[in-house]
C-alpha atoms as a PDB file:
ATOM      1  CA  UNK A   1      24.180 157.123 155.788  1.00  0.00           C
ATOM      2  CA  UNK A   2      27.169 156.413 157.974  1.00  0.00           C
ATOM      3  CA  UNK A   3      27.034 153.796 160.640  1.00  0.00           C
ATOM      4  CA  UNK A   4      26.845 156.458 163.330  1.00  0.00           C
ATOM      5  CA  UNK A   5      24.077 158.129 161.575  1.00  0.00           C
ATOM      6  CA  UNK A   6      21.756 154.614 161.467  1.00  0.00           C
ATOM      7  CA  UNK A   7      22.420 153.527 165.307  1.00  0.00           C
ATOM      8  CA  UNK A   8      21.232 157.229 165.698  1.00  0.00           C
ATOM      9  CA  UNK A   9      17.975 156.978 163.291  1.00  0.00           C
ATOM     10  CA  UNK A  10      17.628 153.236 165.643  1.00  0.00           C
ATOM     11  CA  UNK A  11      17.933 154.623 168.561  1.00  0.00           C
ATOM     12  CA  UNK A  12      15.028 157.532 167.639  1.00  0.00           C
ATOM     13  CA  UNK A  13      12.856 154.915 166.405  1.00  0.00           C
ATOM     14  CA  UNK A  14      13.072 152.956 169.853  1.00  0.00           C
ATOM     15  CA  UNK A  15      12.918 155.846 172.257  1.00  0.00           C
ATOM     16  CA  UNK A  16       9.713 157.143 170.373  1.00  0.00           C
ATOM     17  CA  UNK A  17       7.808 153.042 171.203  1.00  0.00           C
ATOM     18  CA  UNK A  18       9.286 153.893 174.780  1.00  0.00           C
ATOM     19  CA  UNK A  19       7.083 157.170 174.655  1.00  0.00           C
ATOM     20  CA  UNK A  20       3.752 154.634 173.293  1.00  0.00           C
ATOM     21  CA  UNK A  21       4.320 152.447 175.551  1.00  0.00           C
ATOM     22  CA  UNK A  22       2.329 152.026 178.594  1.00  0.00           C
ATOM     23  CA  UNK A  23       4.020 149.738 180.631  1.00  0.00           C
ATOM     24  CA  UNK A  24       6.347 150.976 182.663  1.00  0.00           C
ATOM     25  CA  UNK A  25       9.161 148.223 182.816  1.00  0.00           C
ATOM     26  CA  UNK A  26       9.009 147.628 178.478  1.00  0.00           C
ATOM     27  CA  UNK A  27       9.306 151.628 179.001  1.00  0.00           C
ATOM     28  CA  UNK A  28      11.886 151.522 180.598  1.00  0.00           C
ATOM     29  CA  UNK A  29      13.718 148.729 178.387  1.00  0.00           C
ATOM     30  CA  UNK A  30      12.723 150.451 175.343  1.00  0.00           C
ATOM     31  CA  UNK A  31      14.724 153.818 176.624  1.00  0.00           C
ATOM     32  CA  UNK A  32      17.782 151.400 177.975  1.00  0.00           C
ATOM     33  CA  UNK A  33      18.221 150.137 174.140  1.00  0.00           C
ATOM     34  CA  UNK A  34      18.156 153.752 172.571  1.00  0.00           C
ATOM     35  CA  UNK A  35      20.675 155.177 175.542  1.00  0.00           C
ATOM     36  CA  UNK A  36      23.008 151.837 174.073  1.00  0.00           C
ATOM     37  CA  UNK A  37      22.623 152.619 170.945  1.00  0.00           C
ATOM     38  CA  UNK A  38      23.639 156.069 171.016  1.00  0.00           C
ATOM     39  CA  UNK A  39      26.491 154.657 172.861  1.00  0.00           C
ATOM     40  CA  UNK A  40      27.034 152.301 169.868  1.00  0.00           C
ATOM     41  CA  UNK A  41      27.022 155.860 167.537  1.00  0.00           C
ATOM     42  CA  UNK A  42      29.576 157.349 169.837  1.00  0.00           C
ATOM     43  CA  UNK A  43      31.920 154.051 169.263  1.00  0.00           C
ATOM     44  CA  UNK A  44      31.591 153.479 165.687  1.00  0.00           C
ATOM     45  CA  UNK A  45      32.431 157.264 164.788  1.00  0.00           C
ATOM     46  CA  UNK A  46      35.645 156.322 167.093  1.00  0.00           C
ATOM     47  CA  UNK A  47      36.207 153.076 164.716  1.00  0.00           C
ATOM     48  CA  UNK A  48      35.610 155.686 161.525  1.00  0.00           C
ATOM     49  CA  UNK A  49      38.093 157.999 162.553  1.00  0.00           C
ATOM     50  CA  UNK A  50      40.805 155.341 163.552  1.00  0.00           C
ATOM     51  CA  UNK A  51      39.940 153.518 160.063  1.00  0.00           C
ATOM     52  CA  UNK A  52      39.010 150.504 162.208  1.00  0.00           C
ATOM     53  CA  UNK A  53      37.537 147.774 160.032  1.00  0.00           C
ATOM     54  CA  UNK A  54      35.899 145.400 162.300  1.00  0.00           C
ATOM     55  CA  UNK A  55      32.263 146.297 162.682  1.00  0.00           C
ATOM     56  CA  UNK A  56      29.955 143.632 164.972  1.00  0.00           C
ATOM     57  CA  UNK A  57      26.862 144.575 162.737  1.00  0.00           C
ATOM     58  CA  UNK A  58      26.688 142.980 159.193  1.00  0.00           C
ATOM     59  CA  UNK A  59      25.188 146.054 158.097  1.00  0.00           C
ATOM     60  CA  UNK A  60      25.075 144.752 153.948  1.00  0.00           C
ATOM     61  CA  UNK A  61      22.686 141.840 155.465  1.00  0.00           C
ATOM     62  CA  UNK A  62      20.675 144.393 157.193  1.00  0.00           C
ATOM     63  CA  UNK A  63      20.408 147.410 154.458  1.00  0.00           C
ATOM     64  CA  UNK A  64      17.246 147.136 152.581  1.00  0.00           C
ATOM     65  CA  UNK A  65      17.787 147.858 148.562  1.00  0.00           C
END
């Protein structure tokens, strides 16, 4: 799974709590964070394509084997 591909599967898994959620302002949070990362998708497929190494996520740390 490419970079791209995980801030999308993140931002899916936060925009469907924004849909449970019943207060309106953690709502509304909750759909700010998956519109950013989507954003952060957009940007790292940039950084693939430009073989750009530095990467703000440690994404090794946060894999799960």
């Amino acid at each position: 799974m490419t970079r791209a591909d995980e801030y999308r599967q993140l931002a899916r898994n936060v925009r469907k709590r924004a849909s449970e959620e019943q207060n309106l302002l953690l709502r509304a949070q909750w759909e700010i964070l998956g519109s950013r990362y989507l954003e952060l998708a957009d940007q790292s497929k940039k950084i693939d394509e430009n073989d750009t190494r530095y990467d703000p996520i440690p994404w090794d740390r946060l894999r799960q084997h």
